[in-house]
Protein backbone atom coordinates (compact mmCIF):
# COMPACT_ATOMS: atom_id res chain seq x y z
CA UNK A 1 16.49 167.31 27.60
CA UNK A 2 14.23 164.95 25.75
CA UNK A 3 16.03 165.94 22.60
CA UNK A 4 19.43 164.73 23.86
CA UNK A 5 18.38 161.37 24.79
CA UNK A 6 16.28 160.70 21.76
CA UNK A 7 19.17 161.90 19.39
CA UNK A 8 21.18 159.49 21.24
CA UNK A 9 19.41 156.25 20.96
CA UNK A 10 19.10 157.35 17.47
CA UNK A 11 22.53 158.14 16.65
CA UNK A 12 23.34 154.69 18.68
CA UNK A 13 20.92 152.41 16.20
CA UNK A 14 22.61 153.84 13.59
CA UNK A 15 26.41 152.98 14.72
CA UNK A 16 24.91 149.28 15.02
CA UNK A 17 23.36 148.84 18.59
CA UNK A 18 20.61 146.99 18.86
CA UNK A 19 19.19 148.18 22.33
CA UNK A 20 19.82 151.28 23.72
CA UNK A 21 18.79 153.71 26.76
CA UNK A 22 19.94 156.94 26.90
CA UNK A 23 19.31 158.53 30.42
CA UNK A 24 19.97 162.49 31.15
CA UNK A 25 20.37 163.44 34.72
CA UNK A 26 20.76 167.68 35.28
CA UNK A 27 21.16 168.32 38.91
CA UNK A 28 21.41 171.12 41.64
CA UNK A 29 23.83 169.69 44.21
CA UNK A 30 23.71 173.14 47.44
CA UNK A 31 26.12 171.60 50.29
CA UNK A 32 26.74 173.13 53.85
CA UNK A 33 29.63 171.41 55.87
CA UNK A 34 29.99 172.55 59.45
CA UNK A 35 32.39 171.60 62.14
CA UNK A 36 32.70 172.89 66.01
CA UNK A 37 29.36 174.04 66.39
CA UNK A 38 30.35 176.61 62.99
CA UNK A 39 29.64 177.26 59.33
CA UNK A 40 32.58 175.66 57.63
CA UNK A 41 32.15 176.06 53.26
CA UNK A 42 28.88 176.45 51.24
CA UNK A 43 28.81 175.21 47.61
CA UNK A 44 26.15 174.90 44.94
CA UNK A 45 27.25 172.95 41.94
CA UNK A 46 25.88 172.29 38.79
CA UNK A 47 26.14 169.17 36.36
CA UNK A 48 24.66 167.65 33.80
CA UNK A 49 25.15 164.04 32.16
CA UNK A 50 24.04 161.88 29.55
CA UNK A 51 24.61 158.19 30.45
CA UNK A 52 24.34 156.00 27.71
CA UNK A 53 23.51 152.29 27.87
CA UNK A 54 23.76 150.20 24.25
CA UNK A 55 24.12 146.27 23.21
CA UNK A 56 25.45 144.92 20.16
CA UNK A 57 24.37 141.61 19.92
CA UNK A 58 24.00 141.07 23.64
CA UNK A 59 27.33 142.15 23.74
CA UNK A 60 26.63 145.04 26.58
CA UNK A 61 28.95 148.77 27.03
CA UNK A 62 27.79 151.59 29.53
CA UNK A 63 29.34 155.12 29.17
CA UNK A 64 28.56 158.32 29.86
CA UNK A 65 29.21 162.15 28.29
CA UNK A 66 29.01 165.45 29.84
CA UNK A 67 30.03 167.20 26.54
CA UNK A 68 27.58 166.90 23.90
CA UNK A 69 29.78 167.90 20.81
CA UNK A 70 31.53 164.46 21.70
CA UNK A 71 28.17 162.06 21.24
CA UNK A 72 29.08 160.86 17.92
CA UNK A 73 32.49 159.79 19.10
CA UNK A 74 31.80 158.33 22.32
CA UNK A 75 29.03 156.22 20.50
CA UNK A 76 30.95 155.37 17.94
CA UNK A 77 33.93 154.61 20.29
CA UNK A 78 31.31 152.46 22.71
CA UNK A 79 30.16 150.83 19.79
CA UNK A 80 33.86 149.35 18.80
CA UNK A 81 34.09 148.25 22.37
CA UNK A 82 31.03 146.30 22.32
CA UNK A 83 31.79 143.99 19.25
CA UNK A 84 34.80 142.98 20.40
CA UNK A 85 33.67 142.15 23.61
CA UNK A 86 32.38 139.02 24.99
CA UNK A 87 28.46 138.45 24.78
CA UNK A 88 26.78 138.35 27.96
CA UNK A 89 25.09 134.94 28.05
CA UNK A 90 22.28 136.36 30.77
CA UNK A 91 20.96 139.29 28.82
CA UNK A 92 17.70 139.00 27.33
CA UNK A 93 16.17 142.39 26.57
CA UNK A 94 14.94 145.67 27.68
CA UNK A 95 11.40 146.48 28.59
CA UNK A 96 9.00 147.47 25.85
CA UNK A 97 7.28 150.85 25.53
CA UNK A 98 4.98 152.86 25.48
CA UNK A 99 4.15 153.00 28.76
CA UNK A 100 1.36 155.64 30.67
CA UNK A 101 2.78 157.81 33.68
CA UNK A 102 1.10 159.80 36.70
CA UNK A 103 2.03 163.50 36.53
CA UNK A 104 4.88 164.11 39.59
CA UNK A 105 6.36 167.32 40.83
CA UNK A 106 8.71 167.96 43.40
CA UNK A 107 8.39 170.12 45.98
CA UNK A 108 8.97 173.32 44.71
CA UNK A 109 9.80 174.91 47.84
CA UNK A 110 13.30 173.33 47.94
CA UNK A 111 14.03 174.79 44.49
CA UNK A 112 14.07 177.98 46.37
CA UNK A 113 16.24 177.21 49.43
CA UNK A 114 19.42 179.93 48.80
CA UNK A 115 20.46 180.14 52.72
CA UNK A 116 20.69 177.42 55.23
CA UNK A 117 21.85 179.43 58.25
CA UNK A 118 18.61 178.19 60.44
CA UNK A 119 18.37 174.55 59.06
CA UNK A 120 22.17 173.98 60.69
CA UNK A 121 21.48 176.16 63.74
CA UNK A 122 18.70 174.40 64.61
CA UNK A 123 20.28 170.91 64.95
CA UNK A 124 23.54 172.77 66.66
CA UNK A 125 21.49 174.45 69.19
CA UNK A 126 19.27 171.34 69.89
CA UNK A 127 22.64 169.34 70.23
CA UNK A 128 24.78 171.24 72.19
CA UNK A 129 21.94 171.31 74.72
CA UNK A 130 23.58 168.03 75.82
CA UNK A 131 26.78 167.38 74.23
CA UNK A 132 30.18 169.84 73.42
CA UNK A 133 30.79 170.23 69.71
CA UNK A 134 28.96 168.84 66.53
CA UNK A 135 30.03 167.91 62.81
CA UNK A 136 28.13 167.30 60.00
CA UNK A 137 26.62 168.56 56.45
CA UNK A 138 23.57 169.30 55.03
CA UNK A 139 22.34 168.38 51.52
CA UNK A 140 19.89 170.11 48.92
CA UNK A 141 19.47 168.41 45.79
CA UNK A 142 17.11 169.37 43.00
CA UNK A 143 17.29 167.00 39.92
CA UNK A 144 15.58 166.46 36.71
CA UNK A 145 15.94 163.12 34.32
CA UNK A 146 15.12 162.20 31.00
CA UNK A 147 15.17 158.93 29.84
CA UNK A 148 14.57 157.44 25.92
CA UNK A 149 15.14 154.45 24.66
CA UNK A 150 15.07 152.13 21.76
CA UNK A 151 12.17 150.48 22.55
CA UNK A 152 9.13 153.36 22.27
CA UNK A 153 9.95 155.08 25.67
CA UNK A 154 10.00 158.66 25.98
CA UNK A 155 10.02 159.97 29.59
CA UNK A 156 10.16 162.92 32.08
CA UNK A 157 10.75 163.28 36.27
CA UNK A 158 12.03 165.62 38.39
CA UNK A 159 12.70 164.67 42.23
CA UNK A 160 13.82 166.40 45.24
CA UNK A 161 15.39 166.05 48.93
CA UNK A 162 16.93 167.35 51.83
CA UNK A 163 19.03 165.81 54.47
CA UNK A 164 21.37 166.80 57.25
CA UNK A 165 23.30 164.34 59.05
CA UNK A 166 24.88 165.39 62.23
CA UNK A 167 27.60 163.72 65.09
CA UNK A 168 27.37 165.50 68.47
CA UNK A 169 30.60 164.99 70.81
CA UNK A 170 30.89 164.70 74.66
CA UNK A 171 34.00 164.43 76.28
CA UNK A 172 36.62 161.90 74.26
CA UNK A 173 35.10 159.03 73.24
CA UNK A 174 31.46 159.81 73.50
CA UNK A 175 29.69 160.50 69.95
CA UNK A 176 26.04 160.35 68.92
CA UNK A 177 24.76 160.47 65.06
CA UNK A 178 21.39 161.02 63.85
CA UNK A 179 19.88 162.12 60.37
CA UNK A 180 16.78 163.85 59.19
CA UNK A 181 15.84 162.76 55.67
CA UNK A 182 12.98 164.11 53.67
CA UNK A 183 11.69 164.52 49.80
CA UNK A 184 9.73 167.54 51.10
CA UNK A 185 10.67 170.28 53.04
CA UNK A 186 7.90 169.97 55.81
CA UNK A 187 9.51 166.23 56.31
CA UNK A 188 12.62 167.80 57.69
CA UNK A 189 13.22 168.46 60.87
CA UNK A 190 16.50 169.43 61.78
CA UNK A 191 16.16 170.18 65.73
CA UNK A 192 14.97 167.18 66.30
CA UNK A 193 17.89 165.51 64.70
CA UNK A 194 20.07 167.76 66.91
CA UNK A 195 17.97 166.95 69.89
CA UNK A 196 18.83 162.98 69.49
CA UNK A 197 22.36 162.80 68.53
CA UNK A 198 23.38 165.17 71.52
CA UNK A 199 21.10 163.02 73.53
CA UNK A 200 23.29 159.69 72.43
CA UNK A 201 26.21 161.78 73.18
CA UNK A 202 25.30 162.20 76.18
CA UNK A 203 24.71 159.03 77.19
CA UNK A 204 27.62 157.30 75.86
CA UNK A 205 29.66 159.27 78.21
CA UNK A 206 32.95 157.19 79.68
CA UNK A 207 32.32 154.15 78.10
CA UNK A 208 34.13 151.22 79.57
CA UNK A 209 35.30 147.66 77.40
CA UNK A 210 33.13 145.84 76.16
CA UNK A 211 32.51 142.34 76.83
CA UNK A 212 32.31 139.33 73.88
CA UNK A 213 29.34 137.39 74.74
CA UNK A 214 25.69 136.86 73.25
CA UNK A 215 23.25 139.76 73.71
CA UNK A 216 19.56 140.58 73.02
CA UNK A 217 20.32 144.02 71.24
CA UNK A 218 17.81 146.81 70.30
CA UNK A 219 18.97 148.09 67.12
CA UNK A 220 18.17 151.81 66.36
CA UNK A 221 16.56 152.76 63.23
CA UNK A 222 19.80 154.20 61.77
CA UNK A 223 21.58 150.35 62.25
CA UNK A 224 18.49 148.80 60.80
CA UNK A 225 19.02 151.18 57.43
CA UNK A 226 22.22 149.74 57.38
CA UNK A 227 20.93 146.38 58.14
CA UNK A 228 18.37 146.67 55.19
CA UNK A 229 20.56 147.82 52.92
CA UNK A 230 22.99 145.25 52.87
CA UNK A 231 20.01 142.47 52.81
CA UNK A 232 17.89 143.99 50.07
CA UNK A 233 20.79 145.07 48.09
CA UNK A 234 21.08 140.62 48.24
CA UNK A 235 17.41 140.59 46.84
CA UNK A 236 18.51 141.90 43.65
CA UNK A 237 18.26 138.87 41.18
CA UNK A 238 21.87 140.18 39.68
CA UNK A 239 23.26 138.96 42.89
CA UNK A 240 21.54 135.90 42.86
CA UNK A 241 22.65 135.01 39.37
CA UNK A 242 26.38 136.35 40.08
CA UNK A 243 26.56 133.76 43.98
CA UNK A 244 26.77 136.64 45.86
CA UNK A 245 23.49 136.47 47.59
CA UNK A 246 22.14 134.66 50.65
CA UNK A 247 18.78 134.31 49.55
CA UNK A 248 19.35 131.86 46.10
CA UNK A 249 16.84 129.78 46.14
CA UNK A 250 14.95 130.80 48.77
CA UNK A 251 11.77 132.05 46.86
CA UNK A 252 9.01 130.95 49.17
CA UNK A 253 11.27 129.66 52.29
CA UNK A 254 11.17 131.61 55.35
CA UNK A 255 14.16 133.83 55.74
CA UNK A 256 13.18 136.16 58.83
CA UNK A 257 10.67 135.96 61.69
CA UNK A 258 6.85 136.77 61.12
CA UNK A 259 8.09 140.58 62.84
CA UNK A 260 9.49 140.72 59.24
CA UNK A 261 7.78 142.54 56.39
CA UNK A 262 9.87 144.49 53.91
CA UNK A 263 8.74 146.31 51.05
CA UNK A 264 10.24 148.39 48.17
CA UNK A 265 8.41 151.60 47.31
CA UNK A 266 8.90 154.56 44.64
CA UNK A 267 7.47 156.32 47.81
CA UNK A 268 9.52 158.45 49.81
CA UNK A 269 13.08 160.10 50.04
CA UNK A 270 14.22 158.42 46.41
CA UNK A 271 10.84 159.35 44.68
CA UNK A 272 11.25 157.71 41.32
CA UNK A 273 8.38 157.95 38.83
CA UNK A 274 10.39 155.08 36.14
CA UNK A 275 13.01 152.63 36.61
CA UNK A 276 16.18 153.03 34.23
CA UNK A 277 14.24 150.82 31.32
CA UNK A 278 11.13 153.51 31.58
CA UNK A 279 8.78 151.23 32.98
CA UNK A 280 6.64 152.48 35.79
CA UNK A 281 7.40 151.81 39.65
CA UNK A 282 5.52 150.42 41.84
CA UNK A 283 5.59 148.80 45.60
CA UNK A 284 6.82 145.05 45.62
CA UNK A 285 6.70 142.96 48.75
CA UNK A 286 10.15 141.19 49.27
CA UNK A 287 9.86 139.79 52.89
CA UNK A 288 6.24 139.36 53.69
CA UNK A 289 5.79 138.16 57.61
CA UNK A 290 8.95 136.71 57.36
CA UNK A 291 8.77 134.75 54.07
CA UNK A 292 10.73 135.83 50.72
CA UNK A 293 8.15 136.52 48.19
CA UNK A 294 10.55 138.10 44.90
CA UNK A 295 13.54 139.09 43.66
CA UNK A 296 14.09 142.76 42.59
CA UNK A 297 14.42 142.42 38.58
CA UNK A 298 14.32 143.96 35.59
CA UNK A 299 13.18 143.07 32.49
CA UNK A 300 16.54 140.95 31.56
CA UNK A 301 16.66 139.14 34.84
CA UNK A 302 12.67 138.50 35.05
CA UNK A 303 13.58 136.92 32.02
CA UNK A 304 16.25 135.20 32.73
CA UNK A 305 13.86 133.94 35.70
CA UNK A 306 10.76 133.19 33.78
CA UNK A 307 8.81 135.85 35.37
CA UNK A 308 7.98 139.66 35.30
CA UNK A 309 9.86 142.97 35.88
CA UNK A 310 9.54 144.74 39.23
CA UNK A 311 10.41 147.57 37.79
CA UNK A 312 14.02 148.27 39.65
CA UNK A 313 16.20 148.52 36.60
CA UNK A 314 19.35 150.20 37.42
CA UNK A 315 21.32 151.18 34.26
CA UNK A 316 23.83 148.11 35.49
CA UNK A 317 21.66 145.83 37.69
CA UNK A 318 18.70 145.80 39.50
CA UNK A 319 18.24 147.83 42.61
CA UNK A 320 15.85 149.13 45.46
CA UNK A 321 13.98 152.38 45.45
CA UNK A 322 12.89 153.01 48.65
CA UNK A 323 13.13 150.20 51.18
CA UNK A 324 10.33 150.11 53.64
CA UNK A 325 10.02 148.15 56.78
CA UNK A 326 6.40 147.74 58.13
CA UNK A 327 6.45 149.43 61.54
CA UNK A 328 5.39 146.88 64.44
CA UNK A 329 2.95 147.59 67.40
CA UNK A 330 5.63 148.17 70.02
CA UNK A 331 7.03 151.70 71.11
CA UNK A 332 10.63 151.90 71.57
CA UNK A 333 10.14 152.01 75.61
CA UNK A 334 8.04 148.18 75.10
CA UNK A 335 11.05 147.19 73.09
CA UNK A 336 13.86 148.30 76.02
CA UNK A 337 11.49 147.14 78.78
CA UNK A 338 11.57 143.69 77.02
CA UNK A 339 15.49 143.42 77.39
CA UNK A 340 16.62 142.38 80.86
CA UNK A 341 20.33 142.33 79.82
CA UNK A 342 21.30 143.38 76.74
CA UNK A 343 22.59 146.45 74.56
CA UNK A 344 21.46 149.58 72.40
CA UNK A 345 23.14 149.95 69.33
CA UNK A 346 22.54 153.34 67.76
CA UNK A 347 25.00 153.12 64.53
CA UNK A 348 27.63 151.16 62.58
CA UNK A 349 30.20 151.13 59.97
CA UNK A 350 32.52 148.35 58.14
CA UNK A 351 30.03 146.04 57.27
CA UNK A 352 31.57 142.73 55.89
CA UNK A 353 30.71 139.58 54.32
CA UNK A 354 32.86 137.06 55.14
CA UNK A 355 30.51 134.38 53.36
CA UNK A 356 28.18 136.57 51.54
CA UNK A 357 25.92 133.21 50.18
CA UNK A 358 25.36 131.71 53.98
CA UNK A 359 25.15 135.70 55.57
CA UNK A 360 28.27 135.46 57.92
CA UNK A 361 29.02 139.18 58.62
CA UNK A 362 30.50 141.25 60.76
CA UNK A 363 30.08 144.92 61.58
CA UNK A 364 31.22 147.61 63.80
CA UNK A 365 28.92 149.78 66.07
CA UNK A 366 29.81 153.28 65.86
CA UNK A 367 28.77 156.47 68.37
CA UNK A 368 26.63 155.53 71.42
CA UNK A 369 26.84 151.57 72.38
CA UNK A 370 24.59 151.95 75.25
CA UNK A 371 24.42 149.01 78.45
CA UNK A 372 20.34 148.10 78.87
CA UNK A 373 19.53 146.38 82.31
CA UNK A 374 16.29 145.71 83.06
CA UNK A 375 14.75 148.02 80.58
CA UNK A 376 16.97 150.84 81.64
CA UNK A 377 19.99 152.41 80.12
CA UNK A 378 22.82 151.55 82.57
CA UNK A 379 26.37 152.88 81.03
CA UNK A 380 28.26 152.72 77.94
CA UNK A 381 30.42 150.49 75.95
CA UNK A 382 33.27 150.46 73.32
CA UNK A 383 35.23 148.67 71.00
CA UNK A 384 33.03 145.73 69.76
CA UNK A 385 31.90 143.68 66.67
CA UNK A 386 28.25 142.31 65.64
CA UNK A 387 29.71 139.19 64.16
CA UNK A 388 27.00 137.00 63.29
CA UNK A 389 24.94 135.42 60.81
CA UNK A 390 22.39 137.62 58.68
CA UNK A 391 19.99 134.87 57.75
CA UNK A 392 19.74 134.19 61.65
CA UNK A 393 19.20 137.62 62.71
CA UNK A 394 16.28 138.17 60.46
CA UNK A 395 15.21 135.31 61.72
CA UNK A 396 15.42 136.53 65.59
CA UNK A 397 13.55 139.73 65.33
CA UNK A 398 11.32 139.60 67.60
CA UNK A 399 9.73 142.73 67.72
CA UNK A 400 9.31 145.67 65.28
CA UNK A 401 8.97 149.39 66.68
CA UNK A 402 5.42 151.50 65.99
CA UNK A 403 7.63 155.16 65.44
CA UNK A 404 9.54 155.46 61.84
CA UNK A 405 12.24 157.46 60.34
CA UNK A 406 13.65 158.09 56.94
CA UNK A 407 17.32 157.16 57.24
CA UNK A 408 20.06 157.53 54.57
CA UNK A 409 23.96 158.17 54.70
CA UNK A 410 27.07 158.03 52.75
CA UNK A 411 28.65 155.64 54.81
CA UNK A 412 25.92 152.33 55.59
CA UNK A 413 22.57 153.48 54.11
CA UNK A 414 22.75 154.35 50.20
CA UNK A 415 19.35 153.13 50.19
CA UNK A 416 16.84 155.41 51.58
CA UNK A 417 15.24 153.72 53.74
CA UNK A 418 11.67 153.72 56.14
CA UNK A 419 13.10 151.88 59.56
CA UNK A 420 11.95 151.43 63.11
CA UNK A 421 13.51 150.06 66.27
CA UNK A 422 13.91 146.48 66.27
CA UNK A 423 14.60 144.03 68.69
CA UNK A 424 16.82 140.92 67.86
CA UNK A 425 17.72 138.52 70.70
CA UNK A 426 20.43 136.52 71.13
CA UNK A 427 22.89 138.65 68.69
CA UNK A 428 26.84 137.64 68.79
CA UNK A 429 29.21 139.81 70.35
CA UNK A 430 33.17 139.64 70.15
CA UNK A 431 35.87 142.08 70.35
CA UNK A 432 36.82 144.87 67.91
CA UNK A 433 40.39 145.47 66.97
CA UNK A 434 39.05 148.56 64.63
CA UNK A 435 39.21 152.04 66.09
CA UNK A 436 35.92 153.48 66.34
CA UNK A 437 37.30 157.45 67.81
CA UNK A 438 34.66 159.81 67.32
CA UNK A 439 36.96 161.56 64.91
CA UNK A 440 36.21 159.19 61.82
């Protein structure tokens, strides 16, 4: 692999770029889909691509080949589209090699996964113990990257996962969704994925309307993925610098409540040995007890910012690895006991900005919306909107759940993340004109 990236930062230089990365992803994609409680289609697919990332003159093109014979056009081609393009007044370099790496494997037991019979079982069995019928897919992918570049780097990783996500249905309107997540296959556990989303099922059983009005809410671990993902993805300094962020400025401010520590980490279901630049990851405290401590950068932004990389280069902008939330003290049964009148919302979908530099969003709880009185789980609810300020619910998190769990999905969570229960008082409420059937 090594050999296609270096002979394409070197064919690049010579076509006139003056920075260039060339990053080679191969990858085993093995997918199971299953629908009413059954097997639907198994596929394994293979791919392999060369994406290519060159500047002329801070003048900045991104492509990407599949077919090798065609480097010397596509650079050449790239190259053409560059100089005649306008120069992009905020780049200011890439990071500068050589850099030392820790040797990383992944686990080599999901390299060998051919059937997945008992993973999906499993989680069916588990869910139908409590609910009627269950959707969902599971996911193997094995993947290996190279990465040169013009500036001395010369790299190697290989990562790994597993994940099944699964919906359980009971009756019409009464879904439940839960996910296992893992970069290891002794991380997964697919029954007890099963177990919960029947559970939710169960409970959200002839849900009547909800009511608009201001609730303290328990958020599940699977909302607060979605929560983080939106947030962090804010952190990025490429958001700051485009206006689409609601933390400019805000280095050293508080922007959630001391329940609040968020980290990124190479750790976990996105292992990642480098950034796209080469440089080496690492953790970096965003949120820590509440105050904003960085922006994600890489080396172009850092500069840009008149400080240092945190080593989240994406090929386009920077990006989080991993996002970690610090687990609290509470259990999830302290966190319900603490809610007198309120609601448990287990997953959402349709997250929207309507002022992404002030946080004004709305979003739509999907599967079990679940009635809490007096610590208790008292009925079900449907068709209603978190609308709400970001910014302010950070800020009313009140308490942070002890238990974690790896949570990522197509839909909300692109960013793997490490989340907990959370409880947020006083969280707006109105109605939802959006359907939210079980059947999306």
């Amino acid at each position: 692999m090594t050999d296609h990236t270096r002979c394409a930062v070197k064919k690049a230089l010579e076509h006139g770029a003056t920075d260039v990365i060339a990053k080679e992803i191969t990858r085993r994609n093995q997918q199971v889909r299953f629908s009413n409680n059954e097997i639907d289609i198994a596929k394994t697919w293979y791919e392999t691509v060369l994406k290519i990332f060159l500047v002329h003159e801070k003048r900045v093109v991104l492509t990407e080949i599949s077919n090798f014979d065609t480097l010397d056009e596509t650079l050449s081609r790239a190259l053409r589209l560059a100089r005649i393009s306008r120069e992009n007044p905020e780049y200011r370099g890439i990071a500068e090699g050589p850099f030392e790496y820790p040797e990383t494997k992944s686990d080599s037991r999901l390299k060998k996964i051919t059937d997945h019979t008992d993973y999906i079982m499993a989680a069916i069995n588990k869910a139908i113990e409590q609910a009627e019928t269950t959707f969902g897919t599971l996911q193997i992918i094995n993947e290996t990257m190279a990465l040169s570049t013009s500036r001395n780097v010369e790299v190697h990783d290989e990562k790994a996962s597993i994940e099944l996500s699964i919906r359980a249905f009971s009756q019409k309107e009464a879904s439940g969704h839960s996910v296992t997540c893992s970069s290891t296959l002794k991380g997964f556990n697919p029954e007890k994925a099963g177990e919960e989303a029947g559970e939710y099922a169960r409970l959200a059983r002839n849900p009547e309307q909800g009511k608009e009005g201001t609730y303290d809410v328990v958020f599940s671990p699977l909302f607060v993925g979605s929560i983080l993902n939106y947030s962090t993805d804010m952190i990025s300094a490429f958001s700051v610098l485009a206006g689409r962020s609601m933390y400019g400025g805000k280095i050293g401010e508080k922007v959630a409540s001391e329940a609040v520590t968020v980290v990124d980490t190479p750790a976990g279901f996105n292992r990642v040995m480098v950034d796209d630049e080469g440089v080496p990851t690492r953790d970096t405290i965003l949120i820590d007890k509440g105050e904003l401590r960085t922006y994600l950068h890489n080396t172009s932004t850092a500069r840009a910012m008149n400080t240092e990389t945190t080593a989240n280069a994406g090929l386009v902008k920077p990006e989080p690895l991993n996002i970690w939330m610090h687990p609290g003290g509470y259990s999830s049964e302290a966190l319900f006991q603490s809610v007198e009148n309120g609601l448990y919302l287990t997953n959402t979908w349709y997250t929207r900005f309507q002022n992404m530099q002030t946080g004004d969003f709305s979003t739509i709880p999907r599967d079990a919306i679940l009635v809490i009185k007096k610590g208790e789980i008292a009925g079900s609810i449907k068709n209603i909107r978190v609308s709400d300020n970001m910014l302010q619910l950070y800020l009313n998190m009140e308490a942070v759940g002890k238990e974690q769990k790896v949570v990522h999905w197509w839909a909300e969570v692109q960013f793997p993340c490490f989340a907990s229960h959370v409880l947020v008082r006083n969280v707006h409420i109105t109605r939802s004109t959006e359907s939210t059937s079980p059947s999306q």
